[in-house]
Protein backbone atom coordinates (compact mmCIF):
# COMPACT_ATOMS: atom_id res chain seq x y z
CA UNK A 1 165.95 -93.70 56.88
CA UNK A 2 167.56 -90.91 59.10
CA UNK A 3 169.88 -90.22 56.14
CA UNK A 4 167.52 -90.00 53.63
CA UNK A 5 165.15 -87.91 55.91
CA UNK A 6 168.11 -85.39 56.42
CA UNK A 7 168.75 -85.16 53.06
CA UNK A 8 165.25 -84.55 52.25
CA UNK A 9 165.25 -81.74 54.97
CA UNK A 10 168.29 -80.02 53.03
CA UNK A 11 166.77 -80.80 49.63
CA UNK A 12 163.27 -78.79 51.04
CA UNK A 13 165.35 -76.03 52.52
CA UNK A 14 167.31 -75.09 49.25
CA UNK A 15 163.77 -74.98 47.22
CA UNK A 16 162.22 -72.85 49.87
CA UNK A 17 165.10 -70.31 50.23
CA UNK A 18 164.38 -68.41 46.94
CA UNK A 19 161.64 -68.10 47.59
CA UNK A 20 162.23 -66.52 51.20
CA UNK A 21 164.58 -64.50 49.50
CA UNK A 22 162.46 -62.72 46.65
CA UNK A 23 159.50 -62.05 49.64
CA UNK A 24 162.27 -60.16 51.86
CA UNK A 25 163.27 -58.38 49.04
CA UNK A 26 159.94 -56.82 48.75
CA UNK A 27 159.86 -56.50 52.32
CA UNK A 28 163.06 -54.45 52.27
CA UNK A 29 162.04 -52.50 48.94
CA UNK A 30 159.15 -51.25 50.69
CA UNK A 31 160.27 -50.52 54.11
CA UNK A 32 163.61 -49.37 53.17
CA UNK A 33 163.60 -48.11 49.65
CA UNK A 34 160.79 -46.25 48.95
CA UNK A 35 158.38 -48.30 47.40
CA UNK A 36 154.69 -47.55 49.35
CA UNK A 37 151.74 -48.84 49.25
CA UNK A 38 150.81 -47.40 45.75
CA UNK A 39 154.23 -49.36 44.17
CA UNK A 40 152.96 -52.67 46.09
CA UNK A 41 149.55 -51.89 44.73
CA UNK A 42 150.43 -51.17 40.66
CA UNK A 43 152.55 -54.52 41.07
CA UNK A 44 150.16 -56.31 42.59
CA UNK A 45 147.31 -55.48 40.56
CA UNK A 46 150.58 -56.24 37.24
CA UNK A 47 150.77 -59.86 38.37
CA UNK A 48 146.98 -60.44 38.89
CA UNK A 49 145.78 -58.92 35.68
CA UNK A 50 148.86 -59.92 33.37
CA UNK A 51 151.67 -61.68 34.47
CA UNK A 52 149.87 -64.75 36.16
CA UNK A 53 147.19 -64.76 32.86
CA UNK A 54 150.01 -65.10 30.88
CA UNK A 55 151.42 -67.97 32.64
CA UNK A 56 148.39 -69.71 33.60
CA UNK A 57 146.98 -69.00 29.46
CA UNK A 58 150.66 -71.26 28.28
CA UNK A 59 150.57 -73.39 30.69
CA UNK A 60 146.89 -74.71 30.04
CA UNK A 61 147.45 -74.00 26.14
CA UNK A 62 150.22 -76.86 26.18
CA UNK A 63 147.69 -79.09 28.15
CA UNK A 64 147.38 -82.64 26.39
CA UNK A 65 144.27 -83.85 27.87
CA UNK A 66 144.34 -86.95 25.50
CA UNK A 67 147.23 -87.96 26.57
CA UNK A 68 146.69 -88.48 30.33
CA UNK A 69 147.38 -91.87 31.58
CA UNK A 70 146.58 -90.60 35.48
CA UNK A 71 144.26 -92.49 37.16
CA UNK A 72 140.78 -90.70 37.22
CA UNK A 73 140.53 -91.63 40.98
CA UNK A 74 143.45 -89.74 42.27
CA UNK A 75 141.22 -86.40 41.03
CA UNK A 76 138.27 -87.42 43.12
CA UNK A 77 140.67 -87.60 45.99
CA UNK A 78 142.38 -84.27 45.79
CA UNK A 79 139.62 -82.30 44.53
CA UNK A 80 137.34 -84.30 46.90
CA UNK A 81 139.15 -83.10 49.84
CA UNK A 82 139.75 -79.55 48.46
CA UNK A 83 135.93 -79.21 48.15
CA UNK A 84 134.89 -80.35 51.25
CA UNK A 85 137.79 -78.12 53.39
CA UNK A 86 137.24 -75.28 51.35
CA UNK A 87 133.80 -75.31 52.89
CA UNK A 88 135.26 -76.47 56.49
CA UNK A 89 137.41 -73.47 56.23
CA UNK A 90 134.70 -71.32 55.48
CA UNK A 91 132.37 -72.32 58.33
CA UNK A 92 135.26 -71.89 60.52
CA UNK A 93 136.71 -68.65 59.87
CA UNK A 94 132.95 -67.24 59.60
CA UNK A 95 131.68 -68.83 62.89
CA UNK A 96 134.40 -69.42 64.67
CA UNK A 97 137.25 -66.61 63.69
CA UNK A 98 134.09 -64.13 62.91
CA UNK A 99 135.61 -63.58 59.98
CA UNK A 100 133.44 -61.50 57.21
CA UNK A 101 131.93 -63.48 53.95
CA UNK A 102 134.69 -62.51 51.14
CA UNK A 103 137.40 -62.92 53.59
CA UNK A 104 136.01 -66.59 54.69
CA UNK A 105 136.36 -67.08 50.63
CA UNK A 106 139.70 -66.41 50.98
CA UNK A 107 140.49 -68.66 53.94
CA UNK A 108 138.61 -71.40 52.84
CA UNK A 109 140.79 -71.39 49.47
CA UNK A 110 144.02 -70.91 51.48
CA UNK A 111 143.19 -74.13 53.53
CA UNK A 112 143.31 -75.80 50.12
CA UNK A 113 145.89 -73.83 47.58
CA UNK A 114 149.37 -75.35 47.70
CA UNK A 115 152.06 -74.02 46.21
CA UNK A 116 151.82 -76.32 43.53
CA UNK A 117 152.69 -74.76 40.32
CA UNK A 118 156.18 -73.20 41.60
CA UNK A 119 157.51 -76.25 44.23
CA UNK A 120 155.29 -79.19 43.08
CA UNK A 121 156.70 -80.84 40.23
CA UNK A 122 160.32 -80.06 40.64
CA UNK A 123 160.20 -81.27 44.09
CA UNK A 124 157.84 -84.32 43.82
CA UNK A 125 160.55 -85.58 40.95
CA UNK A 126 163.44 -84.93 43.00
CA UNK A 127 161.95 -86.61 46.15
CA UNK A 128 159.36 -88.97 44.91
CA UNK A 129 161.26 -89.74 41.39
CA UNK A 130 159.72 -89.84 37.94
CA UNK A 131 157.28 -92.19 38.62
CA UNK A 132 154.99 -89.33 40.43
CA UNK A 133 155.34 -87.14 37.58
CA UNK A 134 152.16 -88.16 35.45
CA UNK A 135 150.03 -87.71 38.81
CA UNK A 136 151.31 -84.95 39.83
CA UNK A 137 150.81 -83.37 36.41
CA UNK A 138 147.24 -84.36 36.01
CA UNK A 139 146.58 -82.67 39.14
CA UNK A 140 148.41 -79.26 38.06
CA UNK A 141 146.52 -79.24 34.82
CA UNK A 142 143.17 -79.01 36.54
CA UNK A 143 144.51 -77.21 39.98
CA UNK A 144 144.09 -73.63 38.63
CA UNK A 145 140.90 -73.74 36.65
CA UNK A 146 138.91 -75.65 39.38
CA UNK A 147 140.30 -73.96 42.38
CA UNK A 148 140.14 -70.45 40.89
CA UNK A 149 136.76 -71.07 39.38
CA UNK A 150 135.43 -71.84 42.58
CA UNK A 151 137.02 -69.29 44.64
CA UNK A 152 136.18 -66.76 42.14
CA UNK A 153 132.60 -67.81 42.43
CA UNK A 154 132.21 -67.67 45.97
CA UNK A 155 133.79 -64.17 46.36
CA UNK A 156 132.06 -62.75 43.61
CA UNK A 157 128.64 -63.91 45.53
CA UNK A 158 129.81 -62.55 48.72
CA UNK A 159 130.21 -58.81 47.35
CA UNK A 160 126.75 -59.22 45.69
CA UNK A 161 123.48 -59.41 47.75
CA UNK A 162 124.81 -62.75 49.50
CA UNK A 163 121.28 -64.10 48.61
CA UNK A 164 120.60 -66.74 46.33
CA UNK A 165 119.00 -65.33 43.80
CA UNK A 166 118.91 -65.62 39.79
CA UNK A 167 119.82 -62.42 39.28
CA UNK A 168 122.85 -62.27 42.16
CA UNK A 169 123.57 -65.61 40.57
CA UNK A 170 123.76 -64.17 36.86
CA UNK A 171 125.70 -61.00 38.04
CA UNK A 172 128.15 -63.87 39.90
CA UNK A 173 128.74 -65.61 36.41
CA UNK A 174 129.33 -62.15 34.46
CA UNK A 175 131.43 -60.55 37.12
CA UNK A 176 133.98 -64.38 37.37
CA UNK A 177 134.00 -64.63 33.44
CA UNK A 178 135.44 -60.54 33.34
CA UNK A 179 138.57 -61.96 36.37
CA UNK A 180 141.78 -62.20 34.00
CA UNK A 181 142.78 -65.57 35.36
CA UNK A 182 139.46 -66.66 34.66
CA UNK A 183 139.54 -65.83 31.33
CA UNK A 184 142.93 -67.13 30.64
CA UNK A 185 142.45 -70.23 32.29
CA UNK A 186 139.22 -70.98 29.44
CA UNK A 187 141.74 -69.59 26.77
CA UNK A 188 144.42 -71.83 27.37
CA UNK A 189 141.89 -75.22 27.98
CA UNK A 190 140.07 -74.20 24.73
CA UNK A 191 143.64 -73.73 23.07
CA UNK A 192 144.86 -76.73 23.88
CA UNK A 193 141.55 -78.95 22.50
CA UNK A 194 142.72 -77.64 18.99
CA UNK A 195 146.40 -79.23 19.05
CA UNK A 196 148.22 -76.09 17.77
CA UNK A 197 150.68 -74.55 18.76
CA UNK A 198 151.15 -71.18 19.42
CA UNK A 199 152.78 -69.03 17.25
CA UNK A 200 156.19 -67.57 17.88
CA UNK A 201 155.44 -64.45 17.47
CA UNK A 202 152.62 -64.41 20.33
CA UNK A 203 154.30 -67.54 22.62
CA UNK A 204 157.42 -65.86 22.88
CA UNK A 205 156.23 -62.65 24.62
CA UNK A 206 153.44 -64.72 26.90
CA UNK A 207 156.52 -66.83 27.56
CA UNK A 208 158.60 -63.90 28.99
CA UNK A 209 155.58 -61.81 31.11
CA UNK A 210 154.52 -65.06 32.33
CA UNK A 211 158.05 -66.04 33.66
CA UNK A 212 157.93 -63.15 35.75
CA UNK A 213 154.81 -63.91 37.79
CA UNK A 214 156.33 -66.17 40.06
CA UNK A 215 159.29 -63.48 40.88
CA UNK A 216 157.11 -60.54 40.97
CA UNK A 217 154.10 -62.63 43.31
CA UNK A 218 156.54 -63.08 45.58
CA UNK A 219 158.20 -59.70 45.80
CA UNK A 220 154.14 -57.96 46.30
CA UNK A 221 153.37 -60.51 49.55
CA UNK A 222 157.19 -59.40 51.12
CA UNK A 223 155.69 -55.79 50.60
CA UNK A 224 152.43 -56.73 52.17
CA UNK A 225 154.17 -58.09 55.44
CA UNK A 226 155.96 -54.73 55.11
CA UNK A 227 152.57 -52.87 55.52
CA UNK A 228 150.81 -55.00 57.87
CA UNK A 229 153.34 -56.84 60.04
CA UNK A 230 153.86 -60.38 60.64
CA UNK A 231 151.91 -59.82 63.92
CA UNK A 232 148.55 -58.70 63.22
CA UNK A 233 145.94 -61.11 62.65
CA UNK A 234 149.05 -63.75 63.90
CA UNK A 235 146.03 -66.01 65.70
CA UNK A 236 143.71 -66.50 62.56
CA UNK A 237 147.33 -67.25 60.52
CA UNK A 238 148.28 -69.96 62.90
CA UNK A 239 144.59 -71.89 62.45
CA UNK A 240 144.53 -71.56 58.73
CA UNK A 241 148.13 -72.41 58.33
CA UNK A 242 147.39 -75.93 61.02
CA UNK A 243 144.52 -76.41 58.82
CA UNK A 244 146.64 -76.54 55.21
CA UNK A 245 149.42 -78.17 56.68
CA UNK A 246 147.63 -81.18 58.69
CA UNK A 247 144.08 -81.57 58.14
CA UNK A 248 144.43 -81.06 54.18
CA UNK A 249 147.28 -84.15 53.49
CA UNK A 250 145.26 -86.06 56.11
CA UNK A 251 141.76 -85.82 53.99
CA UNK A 252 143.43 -86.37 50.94
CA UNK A 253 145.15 -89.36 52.13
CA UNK A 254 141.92 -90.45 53.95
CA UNK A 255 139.85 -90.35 50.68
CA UNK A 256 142.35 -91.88 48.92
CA UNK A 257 142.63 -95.25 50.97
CA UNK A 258 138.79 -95.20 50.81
CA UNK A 259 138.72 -94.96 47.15
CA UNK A 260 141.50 -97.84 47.01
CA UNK A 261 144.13 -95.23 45.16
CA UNK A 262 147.74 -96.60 44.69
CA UNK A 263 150.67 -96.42 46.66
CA UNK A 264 152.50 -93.82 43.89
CA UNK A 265 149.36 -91.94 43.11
CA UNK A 266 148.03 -91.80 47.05
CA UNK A 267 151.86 -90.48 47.84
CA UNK A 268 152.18 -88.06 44.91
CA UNK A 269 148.87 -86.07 45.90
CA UNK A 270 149.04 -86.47 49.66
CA UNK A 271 152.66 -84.70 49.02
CA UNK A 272 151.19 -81.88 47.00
CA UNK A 273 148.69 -81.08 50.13
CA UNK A 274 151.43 -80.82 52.52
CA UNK A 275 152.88 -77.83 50.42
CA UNK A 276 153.20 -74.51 51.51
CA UNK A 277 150.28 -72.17 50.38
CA UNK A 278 150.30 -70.79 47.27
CA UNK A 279 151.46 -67.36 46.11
CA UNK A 280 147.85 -66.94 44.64
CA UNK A 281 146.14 -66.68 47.36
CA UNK A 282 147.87 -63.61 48.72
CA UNK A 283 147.04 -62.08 45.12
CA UNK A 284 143.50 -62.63 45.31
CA UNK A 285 143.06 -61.42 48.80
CA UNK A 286 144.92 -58.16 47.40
CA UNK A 287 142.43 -58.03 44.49
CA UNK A 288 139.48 -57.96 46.98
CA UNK A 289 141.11 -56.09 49.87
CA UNK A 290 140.25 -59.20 52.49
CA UNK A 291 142.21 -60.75 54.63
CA UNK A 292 145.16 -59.46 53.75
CA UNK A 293 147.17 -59.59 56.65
CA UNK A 294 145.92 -62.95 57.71
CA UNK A 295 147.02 -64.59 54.17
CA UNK A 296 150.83 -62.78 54.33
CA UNK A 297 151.29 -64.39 57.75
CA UNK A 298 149.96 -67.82 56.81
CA UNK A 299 152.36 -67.44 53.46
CA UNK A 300 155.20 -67.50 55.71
CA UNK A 301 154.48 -69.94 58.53
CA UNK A 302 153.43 -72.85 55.67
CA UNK A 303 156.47 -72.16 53.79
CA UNK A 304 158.82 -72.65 56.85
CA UNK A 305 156.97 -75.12 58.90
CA UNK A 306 156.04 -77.47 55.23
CA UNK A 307 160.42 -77.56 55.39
CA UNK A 308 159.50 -80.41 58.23
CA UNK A 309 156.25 -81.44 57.55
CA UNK A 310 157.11 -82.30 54.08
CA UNK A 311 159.85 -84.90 54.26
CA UNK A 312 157.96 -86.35 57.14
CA UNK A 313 155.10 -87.08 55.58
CA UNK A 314 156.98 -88.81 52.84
CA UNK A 315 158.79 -90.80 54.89
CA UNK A 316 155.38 -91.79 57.19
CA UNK A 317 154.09 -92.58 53.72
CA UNK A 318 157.35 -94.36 52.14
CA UNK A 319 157.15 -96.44 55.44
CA UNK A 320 153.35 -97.39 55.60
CA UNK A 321 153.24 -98.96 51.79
CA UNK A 322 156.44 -100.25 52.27
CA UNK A 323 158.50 -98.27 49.11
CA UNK A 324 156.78 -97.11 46.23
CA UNK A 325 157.80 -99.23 44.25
């Protein structure tokens, strides 16, 4: 068990250092080389609008939702416990942190967006093995468009009238169906329900932006940390970061054992909480200009504190169903 726990550790540590790498080069690029806040800004507002469209629009558009032989169950689990901490996280950074509406948006979503779509799949294979691929998968396939939809939704309504109205509601709808993930999120889903695929022509360069949005997220948070510094906002970080880390595996793996979820399907989602929070989120707060400093911090502390978490949650889990068979 030690052995396999250290080798775990050193398995987590070489898929987290590029991407501790690409954020300090945007650290350095914009305190050392010249790139201010307008560079961060034009980059960051590149990989929101086109870059992560792009990826998100060919990921979804490959989606083969007839295919799936995931059990239903392990959904209600994960998105069960995303719902109900996304709303935790909101009542807590609102009356607790005193936080301001759009910004408790944004921490309830980082309490519940892991950094699934760039360390998920590669690592649950290489520490969980193949048999955690098809739940894994089931859950990226959904992750994006129900997470973002809901996000989207309650920001939008915080920067409108923050009463529940039909017309704030209506002006809600119009304002998440113009966001660019949004749209190519809907694009890719309704793709993928005709069974074509995309033409060469068009795949090739949607391939190639959307290859650069994980590269180029990560470069626009290291220039964030450059204009805020890791310190400010350091005690709000710390809760949402204890929050993703601890309480979000925990409810997932609660819900599952109530639910009466396998031992390969409870393990593969429970694994995908205790991830690091997602590049995403720091986008999004950069879109709305909330919480920005709060997010950049928590983007770091996940990352290096999930290198522990991460392989001991595995083997707590490898250990309590006695293998996964």
């Amino acid at each position: 068990m030690e052995q396999t726990l250290f080798t775990q550790f050193l398995l987590q540590f070489g898929k987290s250092s590029p991407l501790f790498l690409l954020i300090f080069l945007g650290f350095a690029l914009s305190r050392w080389f010249g790139f201010n806040k307008t560079a961060s800004t034009v980059l960051s507002k590149f990989a929101f609008n086109i870059a992560l469209p792009a990826m998100l629009f060919r990921l979804l558009s490959n989606l083969a939702l007839t295919e799936s032989h995931a059990d239903l169950r392990l959904l209600i689990a994960f998105f069960g416990a995303c719902f109900i901490l996304f709303f935790i996280g909101r009542f807590v950074s609102g009356y607790l942190l005193k936080m301001k509406p759009v910004e408790t948006a944004i921490f309830g979503t980082g309490c519940v967006f892991s950094n699934n779509g760039l360390l998920g799949l590669p690592l649950a294979i290489a520490m969980l093995g193949e048999k955690a691929a098809p739940s894994v998968s089931a859950v990226l396939s959904l992750n994006a468009l129900v997470l973002w939809t809901l996000v989207s939704i309650a920001v939008e309504f915080s920067l409108q009238s923050g009463h529940l109205t039909i017309r704030s509601f209506l002006k809600t709808l119009a304002s998440v169906f113009k966001n660019p993930l949004i749209i190519a999120i809907f694009c890719g889903v309704a793709w993928s329900f005709t069974g074509l695929s995309i033409p060469y022509v068009i795949d090739e360069p949607v391939r190639l932006i959307g290859n650069s949005a994980t590269a180029l997220s990560l470069i626009v948070v290291g220039m964030g940390l450059s204009e805020y510094g890791i310190g400010q906002g350091l005690g709000k970080s710390v809760v949402l970061s204890s929050i993703k880390l601890f309480i979000h595996p925990a409810l997932i793996f609660s819900l599952a054992l109530l639910i009466g979820l396998g031992p390969v399907e409870t393990t593969a989602i429970v694994f995908l909480g205790c991830l690091p929070m997602g590049v995403n989120v720091y986008l999004m707060c950069r879109q709305f200009h909330a919480a920005e400093a709060v997010i950049a911090n928590a983007m770091i502390i996940t990352t290096v504190v999930s290198s522990f978490t991460v392989p001991m949650a595995v083997a707590f889990l490898t250990r309590y169903f006695g293998g996964l068979g």
